[in-house]
PDB file of N, CA and C in Angstrom:
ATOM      1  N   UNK A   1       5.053 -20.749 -28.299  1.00  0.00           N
ATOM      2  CA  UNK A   1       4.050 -19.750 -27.955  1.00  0.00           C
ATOM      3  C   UNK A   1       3.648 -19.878 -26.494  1.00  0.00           C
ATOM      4  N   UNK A   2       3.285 -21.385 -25.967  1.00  0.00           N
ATOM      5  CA  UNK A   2       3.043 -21.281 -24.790  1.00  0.00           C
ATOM      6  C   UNK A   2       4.098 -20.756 -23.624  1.00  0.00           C
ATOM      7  N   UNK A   3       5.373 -21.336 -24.261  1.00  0.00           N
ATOM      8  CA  UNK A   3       6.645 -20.644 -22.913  1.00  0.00           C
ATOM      9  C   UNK A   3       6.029 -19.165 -23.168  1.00  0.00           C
ATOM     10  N   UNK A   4       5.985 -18.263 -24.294  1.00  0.00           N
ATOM     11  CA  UNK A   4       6.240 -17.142 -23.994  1.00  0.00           C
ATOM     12  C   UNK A   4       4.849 -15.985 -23.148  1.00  0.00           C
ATOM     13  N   UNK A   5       3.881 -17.151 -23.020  1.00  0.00           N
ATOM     14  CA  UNK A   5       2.567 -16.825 -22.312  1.00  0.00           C
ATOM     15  C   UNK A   5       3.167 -16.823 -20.855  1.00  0.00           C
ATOM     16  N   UNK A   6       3.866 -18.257 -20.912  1.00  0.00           N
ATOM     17  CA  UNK A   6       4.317 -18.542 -19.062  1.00  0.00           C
ATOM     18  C   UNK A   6       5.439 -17.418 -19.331  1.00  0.00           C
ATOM     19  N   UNK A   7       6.268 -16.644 -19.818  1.00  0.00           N
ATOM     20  CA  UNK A   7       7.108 -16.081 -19.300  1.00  0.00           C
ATOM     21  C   UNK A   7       6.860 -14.556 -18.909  1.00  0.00           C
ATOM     22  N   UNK A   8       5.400 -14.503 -19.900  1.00  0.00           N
ATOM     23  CA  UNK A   8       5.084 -12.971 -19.242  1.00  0.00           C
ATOM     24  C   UNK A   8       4.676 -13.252 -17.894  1.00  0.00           C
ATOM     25  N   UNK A   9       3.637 -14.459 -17.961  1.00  0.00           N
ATOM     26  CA  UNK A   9       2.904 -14.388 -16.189  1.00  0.00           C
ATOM     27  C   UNK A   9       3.669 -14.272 -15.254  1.00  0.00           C
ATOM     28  N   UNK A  10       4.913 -15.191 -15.910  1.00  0.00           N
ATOM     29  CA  UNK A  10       6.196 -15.496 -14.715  1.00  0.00           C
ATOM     30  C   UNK A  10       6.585 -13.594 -14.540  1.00  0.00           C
ATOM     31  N   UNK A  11       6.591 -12.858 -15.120  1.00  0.00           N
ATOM     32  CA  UNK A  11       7.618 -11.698 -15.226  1.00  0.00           C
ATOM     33  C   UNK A  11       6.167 -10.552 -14.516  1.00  0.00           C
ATOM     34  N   UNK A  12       4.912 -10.911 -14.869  1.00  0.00           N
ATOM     35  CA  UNK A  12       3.922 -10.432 -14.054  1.00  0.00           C
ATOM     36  C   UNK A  12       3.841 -10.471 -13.082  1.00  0.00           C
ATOM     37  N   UNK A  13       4.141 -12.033 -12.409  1.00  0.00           N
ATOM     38  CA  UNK A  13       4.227 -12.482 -10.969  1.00  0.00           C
ATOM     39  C   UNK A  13       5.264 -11.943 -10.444  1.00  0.00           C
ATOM     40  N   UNK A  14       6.254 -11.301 -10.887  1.00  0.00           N
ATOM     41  CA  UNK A  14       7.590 -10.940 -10.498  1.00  0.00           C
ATOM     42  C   UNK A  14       7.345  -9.463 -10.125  1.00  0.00           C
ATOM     43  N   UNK A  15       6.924  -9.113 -10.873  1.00  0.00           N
ATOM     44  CA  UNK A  15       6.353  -7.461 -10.569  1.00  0.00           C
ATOM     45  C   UNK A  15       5.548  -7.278  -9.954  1.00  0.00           C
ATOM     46  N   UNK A  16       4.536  -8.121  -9.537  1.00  0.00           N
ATOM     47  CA  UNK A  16       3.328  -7.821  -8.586  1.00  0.00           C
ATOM     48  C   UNK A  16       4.758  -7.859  -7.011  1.00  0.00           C
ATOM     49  N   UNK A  17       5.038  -8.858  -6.889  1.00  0.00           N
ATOM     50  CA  UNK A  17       5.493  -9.288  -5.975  1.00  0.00           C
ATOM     51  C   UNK A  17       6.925  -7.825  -5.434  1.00  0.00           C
ATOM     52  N   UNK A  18       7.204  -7.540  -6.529  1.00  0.00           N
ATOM     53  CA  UNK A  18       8.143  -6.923  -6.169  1.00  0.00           C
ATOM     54  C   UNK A  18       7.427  -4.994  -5.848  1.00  0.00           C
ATOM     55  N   UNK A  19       5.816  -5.152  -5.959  1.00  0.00           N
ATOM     56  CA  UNK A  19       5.354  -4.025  -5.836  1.00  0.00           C
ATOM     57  C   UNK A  19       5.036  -3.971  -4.197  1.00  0.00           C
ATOM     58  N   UNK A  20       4.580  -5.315  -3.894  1.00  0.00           N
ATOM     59  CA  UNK A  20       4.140  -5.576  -2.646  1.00  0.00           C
ATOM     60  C   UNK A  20       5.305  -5.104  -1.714  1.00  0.00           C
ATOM     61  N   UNK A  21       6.364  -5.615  -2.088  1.00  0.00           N
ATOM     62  CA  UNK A  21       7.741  -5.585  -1.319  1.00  0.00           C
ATOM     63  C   UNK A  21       7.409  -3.891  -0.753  1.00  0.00           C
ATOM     64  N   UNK A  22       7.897  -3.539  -2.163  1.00  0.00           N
ATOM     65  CA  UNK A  22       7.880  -2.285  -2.156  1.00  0.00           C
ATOM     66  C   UNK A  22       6.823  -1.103  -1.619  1.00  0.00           C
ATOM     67  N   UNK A  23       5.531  -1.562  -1.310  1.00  0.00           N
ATOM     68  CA  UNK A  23       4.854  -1.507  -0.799  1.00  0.00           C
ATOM     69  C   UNK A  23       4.928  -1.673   0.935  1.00  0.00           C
ATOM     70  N   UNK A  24       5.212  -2.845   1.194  1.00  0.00           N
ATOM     71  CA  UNK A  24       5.429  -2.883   2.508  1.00  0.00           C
ATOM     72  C   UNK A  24       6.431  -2.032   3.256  1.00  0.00           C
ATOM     73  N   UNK A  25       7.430  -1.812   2.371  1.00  0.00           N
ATOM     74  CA  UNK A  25       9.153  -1.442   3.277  1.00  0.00           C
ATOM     75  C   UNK A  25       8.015   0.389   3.100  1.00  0.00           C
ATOM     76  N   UNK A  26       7.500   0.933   2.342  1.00  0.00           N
ATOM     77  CA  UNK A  26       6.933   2.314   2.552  1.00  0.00           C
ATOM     78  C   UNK A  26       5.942   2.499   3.626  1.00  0.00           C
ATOM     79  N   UNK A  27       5.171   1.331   4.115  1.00  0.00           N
ATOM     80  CA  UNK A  27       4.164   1.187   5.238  1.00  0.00           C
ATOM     81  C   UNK A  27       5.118   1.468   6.467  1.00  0.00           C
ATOM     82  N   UNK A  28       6.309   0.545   6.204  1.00  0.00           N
ATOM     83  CA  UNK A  28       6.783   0.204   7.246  1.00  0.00           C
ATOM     84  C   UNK A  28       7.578   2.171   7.967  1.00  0.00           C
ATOM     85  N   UNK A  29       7.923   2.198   6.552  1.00  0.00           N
ATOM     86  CA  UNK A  29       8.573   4.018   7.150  1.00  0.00           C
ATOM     87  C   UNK A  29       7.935   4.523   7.525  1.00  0.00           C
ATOM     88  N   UNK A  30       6.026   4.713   6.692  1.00  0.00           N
ATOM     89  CA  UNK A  30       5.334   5.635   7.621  1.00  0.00           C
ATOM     90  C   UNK A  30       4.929   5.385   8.687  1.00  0.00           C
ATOM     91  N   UNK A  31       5.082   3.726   9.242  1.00  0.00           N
ATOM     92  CA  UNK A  31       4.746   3.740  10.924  1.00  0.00           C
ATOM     93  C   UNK A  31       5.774   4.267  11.741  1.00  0.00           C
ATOM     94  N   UNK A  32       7.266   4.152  10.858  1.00  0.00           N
ATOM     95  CA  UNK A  32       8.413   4.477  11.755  1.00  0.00           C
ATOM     96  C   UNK A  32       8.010   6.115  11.994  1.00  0.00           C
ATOM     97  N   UNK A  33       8.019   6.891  11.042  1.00  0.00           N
ATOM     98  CA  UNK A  33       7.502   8.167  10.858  1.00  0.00           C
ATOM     99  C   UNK A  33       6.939   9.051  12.251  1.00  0.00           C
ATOM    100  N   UNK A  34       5.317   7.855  12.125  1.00  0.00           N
ATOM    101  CA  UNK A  34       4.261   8.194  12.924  1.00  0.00           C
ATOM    102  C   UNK A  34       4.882   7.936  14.165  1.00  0.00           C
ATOM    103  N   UNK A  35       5.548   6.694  14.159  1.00  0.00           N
ATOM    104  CA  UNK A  35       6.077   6.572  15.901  1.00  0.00           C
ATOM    105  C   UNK A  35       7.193   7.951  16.352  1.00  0.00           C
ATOM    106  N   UNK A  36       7.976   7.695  15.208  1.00  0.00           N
ATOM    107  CA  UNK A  36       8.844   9.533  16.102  1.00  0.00           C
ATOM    108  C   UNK A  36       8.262  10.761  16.116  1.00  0.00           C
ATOM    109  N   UNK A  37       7.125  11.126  15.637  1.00  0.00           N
ATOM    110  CA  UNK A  37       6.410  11.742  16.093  1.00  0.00           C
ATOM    111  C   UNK A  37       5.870  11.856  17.443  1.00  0.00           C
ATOM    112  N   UNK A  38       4.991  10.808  17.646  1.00  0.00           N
ATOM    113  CA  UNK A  38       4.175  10.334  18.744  1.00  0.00           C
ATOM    114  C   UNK A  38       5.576  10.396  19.930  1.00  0.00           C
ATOM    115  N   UNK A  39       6.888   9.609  19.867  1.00  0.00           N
ATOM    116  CA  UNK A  39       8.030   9.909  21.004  1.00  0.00           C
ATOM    117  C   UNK A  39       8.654  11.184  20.527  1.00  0.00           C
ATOM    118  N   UNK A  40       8.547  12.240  20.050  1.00  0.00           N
ATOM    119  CA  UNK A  40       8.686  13.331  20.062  1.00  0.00           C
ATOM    120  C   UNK A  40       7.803  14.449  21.410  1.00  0.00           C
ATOM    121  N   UNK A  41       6.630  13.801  21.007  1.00  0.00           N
ATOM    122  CA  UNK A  41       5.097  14.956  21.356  1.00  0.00           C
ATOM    123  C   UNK A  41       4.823  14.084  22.800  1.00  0.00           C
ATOM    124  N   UNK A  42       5.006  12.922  22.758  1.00  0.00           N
ATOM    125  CA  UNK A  42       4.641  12.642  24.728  1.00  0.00           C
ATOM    126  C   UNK A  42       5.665  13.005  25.793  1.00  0.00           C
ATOM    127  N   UNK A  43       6.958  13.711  25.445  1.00  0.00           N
ATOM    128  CA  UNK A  43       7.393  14.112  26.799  1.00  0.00           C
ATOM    129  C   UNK A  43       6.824  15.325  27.326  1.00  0.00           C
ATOM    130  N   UNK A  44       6.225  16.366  26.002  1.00  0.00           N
ATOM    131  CA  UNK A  44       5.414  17.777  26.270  1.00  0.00           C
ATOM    132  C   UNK A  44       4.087  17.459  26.895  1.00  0.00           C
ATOM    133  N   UNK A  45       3.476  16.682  27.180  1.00  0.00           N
ATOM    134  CA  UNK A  45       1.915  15.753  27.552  1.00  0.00           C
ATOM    135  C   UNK A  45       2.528  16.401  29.358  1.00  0.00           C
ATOM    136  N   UNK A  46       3.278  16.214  29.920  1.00  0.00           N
ATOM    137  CA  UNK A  46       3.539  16.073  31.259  1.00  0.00           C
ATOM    138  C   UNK A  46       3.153  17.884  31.769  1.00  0.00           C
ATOM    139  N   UNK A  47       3.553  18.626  30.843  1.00  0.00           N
ATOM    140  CA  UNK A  47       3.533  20.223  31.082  1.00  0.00           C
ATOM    141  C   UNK A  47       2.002  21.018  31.230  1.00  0.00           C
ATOM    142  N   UNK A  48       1.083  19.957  30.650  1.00  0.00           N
ATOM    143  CA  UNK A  48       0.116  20.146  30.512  1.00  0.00           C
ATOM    144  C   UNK A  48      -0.924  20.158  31.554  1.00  0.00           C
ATOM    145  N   UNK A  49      -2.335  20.517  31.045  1.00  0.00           N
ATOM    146  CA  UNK A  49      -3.246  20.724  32.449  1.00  0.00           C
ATOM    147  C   UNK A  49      -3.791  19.287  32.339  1.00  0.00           C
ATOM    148  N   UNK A  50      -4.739  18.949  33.064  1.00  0.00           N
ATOM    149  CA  UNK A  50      -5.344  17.112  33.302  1.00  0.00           C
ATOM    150  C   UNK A  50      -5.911  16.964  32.097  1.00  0.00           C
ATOM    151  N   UNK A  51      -7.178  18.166  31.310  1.00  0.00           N
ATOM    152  CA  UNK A  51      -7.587  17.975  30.325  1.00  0.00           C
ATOM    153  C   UNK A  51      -7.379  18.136  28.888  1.00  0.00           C
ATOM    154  N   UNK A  52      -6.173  19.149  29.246  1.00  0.00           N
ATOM    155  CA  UNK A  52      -5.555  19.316  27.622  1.00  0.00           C
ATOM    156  C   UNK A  52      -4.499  18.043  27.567  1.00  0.00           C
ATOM    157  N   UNK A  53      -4.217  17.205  28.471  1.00  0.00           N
ATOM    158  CA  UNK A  53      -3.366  15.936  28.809  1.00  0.00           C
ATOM    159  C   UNK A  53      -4.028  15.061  27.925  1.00  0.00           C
ATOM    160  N   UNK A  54      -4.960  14.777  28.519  1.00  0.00           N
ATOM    161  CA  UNK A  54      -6.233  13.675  28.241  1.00  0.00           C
ATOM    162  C   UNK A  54      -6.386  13.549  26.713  1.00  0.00           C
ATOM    163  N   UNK A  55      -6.655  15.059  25.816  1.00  0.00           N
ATOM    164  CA  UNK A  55      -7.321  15.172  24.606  1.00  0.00           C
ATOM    165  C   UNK A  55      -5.804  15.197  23.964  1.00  0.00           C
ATOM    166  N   UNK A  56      -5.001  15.378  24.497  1.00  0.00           N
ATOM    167  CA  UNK A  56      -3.782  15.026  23.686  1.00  0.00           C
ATOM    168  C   UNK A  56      -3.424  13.685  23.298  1.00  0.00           C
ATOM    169  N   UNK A  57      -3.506  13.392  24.339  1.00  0.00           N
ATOM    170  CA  UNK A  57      -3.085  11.501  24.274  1.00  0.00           C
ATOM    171  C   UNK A  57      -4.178  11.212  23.614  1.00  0.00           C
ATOM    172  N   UNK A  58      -5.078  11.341  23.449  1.00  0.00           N
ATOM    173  CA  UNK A  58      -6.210  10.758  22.554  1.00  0.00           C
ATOM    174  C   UNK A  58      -5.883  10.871  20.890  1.00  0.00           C
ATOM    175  N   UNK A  59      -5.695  12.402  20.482  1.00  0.00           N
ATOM    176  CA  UNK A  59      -4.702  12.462  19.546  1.00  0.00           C
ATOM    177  C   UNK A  59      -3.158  11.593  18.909  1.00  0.00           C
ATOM    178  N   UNK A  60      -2.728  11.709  20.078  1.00  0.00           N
ATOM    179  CA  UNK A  60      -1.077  10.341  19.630  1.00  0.00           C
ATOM    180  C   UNK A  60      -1.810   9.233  19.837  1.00  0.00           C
ATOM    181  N   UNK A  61      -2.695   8.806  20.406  1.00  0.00           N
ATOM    182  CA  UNK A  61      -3.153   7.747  20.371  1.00  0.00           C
ATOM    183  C   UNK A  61      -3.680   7.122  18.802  1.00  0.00           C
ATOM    184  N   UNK A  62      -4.398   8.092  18.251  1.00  0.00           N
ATOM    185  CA  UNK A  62      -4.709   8.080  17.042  1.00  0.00           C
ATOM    186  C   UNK A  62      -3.695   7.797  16.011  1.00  0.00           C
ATOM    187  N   UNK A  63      -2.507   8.255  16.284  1.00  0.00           N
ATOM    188  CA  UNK A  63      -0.982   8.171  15.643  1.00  0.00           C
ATOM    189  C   UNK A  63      -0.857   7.214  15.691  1.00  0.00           C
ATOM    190  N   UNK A  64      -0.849   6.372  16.990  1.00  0.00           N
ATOM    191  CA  UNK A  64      -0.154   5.007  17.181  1.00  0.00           C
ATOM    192  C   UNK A  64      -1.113   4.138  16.652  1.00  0.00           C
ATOM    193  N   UNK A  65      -2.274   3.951  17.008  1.00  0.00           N
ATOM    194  CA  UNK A  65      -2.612   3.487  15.849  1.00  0.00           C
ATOM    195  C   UNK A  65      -2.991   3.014  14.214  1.00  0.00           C
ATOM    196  N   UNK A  66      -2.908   4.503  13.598  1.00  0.00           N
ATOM    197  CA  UNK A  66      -2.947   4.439  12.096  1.00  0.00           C
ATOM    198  C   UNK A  66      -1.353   3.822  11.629  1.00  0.00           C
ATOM    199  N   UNK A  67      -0.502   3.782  12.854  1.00  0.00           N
ATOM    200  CA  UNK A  67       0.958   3.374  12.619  1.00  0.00           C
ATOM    201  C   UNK A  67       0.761   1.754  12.558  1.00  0.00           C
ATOM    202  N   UNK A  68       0.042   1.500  13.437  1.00  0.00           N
ATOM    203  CA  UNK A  68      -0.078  -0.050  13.619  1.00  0.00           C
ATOM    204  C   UNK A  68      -1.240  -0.259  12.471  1.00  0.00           C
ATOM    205  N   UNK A  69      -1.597   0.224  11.563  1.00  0.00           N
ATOM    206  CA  UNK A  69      -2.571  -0.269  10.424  1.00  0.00           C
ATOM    207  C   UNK A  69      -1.501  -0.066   9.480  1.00  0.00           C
ATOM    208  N   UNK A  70      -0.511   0.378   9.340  1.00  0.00           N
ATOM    209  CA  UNK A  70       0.559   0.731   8.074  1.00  0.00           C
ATOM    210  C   UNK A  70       1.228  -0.876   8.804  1.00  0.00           C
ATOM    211  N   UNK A  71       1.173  -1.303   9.693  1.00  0.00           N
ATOM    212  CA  UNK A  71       2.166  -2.640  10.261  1.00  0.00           C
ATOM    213  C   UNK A  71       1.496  -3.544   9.704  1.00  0.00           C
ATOM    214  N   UNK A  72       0.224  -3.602  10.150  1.00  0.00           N
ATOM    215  CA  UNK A  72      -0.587  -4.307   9.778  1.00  0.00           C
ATOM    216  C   UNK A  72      -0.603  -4.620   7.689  1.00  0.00           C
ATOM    217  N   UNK A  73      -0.707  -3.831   7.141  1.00  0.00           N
ATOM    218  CA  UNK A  73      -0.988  -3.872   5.820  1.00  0.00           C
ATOM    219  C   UNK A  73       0.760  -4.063   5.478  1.00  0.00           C
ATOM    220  N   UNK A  74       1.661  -3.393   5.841  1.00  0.00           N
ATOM    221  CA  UNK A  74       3.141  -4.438   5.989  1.00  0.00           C
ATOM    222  C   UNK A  74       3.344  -6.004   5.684  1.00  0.00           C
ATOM    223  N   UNK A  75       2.904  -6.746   6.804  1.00  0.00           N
ATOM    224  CA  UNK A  75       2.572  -8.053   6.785  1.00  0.00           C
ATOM    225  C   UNK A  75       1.648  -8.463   6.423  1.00  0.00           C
ATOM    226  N   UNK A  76       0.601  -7.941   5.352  1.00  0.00           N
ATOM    227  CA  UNK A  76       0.150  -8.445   4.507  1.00  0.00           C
ATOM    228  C   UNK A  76      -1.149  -8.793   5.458  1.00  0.00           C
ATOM    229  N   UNK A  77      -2.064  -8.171   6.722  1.00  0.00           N
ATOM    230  CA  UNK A  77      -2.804  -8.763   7.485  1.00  0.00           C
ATOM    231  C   UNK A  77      -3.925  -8.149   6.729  1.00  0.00           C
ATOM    232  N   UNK A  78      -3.704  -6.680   6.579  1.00  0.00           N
ATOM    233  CA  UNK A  78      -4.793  -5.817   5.295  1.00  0.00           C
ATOM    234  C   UNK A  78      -4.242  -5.759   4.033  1.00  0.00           C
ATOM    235  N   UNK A  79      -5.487  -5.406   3.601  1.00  0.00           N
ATOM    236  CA  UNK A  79      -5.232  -4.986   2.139  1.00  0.00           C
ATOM    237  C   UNK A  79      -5.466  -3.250   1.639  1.00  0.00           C
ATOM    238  N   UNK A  80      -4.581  -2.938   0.856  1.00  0.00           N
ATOM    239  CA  UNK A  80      -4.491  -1.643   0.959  1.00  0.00           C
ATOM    240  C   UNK A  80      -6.109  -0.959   0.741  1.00  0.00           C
ATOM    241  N   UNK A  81      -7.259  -1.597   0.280  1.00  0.00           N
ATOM    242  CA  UNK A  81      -8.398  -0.777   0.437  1.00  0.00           C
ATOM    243  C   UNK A  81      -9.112  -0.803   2.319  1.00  0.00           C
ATOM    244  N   UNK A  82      -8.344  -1.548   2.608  1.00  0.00           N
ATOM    245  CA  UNK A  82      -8.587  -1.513   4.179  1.00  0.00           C
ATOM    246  C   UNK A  82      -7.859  -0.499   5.138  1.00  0.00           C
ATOM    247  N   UNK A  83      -6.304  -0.528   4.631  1.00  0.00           N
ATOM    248  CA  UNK A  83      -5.639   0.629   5.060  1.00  0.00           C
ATOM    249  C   UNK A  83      -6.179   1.783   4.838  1.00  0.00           C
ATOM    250  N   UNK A  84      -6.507   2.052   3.672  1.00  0.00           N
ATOM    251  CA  UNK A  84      -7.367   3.508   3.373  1.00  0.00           C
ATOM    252  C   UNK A  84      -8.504   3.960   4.002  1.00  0.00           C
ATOM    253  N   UNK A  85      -9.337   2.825   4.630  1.00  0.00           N
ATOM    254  CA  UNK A  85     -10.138   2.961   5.200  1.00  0.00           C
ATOM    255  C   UNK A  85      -9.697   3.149   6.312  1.00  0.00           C
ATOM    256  N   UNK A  86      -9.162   2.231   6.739  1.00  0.00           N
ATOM    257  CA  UNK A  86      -8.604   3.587   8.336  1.00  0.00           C
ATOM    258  C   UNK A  86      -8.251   4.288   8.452  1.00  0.00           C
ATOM    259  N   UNK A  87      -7.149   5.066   7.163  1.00  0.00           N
ATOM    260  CA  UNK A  87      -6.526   5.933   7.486  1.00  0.00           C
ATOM    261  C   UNK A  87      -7.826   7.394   7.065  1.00  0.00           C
ATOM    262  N   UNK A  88      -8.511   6.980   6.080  1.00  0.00           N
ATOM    263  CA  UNK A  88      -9.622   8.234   6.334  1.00  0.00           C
ATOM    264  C   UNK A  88     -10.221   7.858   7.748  1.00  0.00           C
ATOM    265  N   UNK A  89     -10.714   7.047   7.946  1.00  0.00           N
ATOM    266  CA  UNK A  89     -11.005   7.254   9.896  1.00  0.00           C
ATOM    267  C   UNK A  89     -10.359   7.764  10.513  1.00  0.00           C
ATOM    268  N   UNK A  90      -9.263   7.546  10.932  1.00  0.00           N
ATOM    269  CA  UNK A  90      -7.893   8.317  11.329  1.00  0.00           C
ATOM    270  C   UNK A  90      -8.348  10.087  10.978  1.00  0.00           C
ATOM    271  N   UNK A  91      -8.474  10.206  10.065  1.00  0.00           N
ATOM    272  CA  UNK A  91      -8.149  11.153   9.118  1.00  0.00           C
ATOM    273  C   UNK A  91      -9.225  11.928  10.033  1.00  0.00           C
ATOM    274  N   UNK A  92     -10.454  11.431  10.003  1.00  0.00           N
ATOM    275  CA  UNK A  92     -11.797  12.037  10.928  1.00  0.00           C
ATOM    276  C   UNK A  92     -11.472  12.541  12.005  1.00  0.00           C
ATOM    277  N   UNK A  93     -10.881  11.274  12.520  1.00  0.00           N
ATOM    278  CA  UNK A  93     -11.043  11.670  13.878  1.00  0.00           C
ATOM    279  C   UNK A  93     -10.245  12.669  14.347  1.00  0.00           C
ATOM    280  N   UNK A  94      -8.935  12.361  13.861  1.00  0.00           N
ATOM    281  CA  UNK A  94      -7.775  13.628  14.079  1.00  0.00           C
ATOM    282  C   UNK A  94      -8.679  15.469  14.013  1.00  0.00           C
ATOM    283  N   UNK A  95      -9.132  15.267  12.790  1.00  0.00           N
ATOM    284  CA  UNK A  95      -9.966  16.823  12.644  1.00  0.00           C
ATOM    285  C   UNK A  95     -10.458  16.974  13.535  1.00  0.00           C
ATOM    286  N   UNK A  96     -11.201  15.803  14.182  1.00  0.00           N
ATOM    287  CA  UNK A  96     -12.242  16.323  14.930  1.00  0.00           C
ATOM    288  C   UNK A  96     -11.281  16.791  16.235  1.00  0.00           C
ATOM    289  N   UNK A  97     -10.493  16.142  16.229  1.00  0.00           N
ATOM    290  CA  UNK A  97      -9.862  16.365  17.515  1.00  0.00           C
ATOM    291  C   UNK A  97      -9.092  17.848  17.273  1.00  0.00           C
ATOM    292  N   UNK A  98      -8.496  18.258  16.613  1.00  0.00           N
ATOM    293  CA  UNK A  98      -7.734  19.183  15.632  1.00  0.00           C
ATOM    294  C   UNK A  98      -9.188  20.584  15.798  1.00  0.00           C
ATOM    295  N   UNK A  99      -9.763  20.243  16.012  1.00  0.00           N
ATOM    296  CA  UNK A  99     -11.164  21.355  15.898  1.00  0.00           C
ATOM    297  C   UNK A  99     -11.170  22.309  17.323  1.00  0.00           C
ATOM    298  N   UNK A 100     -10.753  20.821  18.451  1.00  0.00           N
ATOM    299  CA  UNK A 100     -11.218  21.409  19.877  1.00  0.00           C
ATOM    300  C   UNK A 100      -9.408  21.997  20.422  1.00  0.00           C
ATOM    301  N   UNK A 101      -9.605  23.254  20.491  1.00  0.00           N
ATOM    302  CA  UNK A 101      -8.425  24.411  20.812  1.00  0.00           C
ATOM    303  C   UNK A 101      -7.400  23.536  21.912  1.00  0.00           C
ATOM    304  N   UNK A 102      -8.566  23.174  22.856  1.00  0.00           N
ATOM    305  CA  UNK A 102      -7.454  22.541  23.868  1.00  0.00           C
ATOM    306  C   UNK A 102      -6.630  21.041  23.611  1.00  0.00           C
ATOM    307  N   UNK A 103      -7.138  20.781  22.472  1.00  0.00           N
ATOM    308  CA  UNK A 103      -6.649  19.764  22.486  1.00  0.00           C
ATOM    309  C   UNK A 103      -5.095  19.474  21.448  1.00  0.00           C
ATOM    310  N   UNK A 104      -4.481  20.902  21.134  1.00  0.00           N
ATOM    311  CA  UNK A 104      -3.403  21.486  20.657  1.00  0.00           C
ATOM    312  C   UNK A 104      -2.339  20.404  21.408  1.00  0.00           C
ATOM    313  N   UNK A 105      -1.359  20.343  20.898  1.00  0.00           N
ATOM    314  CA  UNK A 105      -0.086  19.750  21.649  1.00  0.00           C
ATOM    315  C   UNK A 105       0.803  20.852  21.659  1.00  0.00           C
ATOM    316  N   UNK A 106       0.878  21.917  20.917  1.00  0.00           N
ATOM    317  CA  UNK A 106       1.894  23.154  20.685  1.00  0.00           C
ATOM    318  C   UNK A 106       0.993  24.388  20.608  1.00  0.00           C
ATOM    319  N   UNK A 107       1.155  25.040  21.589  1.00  0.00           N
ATOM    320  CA  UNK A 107       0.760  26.670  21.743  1.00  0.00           C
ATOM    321  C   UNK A 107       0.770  26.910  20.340  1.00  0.00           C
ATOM    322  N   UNK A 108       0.085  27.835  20.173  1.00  0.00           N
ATOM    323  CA  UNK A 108      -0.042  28.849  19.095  1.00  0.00           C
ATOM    324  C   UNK A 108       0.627  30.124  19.091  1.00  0.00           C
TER     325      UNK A 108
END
C-alpha cells in the first residue's frame, strides 16, 4: 500500500514537473514572439516626427519588457501569479498608450 502512495506522488511529481517544462518552453515563445515584433516595428521609429518617436518607443518598450517577465517566469525567477500581474500592467499601460493617436506605430 505504501509503494503505491509513493508511486502516485512519484507520478504527481512527474507531472507537475513536466507542466513547468512545458510551461516555460511557451513563456519562452511568447518572449521570442514579443521580440520580433518589437525588431519588426523599430526600423519604422526613424520615419517618424521627435514625438510620435518618443511615444512609440515607450510602447516597444513596454513589449520588451513584458518579454523579459515571460524570461523571467521561464527560469523560474516568477511565479505565474506574478507574471499575470505584469502582464495586466503591461496590459494598462499599452491602452493607455494605445488611447493617445500619436502614439500609433502604423498610419491608419
Amino acid at each position: 500500500m505504501l509503494t503505491g502512495e509513493v508511486e502516485a506522488t512519484m507520478r504527481e511529481i512527474v507531472t507537475r514537473m513536466g507542466m513547468r517544462r512545458w510551461r516555460a518552453r511557451r513563456a519562452l515563445r511568447s518572449a521570442r514572439l514579443l521580440d520580433e515584433v518589437v525588431d519588426t516595428q523599430l526600423p519604422l521609429l526613424a520615419a517618424f516626427s521627435e514625438e510620435r518617436r518618443r511615444r512609440s518607443a515607450d510602447y516597444l518598450a513596454e513589449l520588451v519588457k513584458l518579454a523579459q517577465d515571460y524570461r523571467y517566469f521561464a527560469n523560474g525567477w516568477i511565479d505565474a501569479k506574478e507574471l499575470d500581474r505584469r502582464g495586466q500592467v503591461a496590459i494598462t499601460q499599452l491602452s493607455r498608450l494605445r488611447e493617445d493617436p500619436t502614439a500609433r506605430l502604423i498610419n491608419d
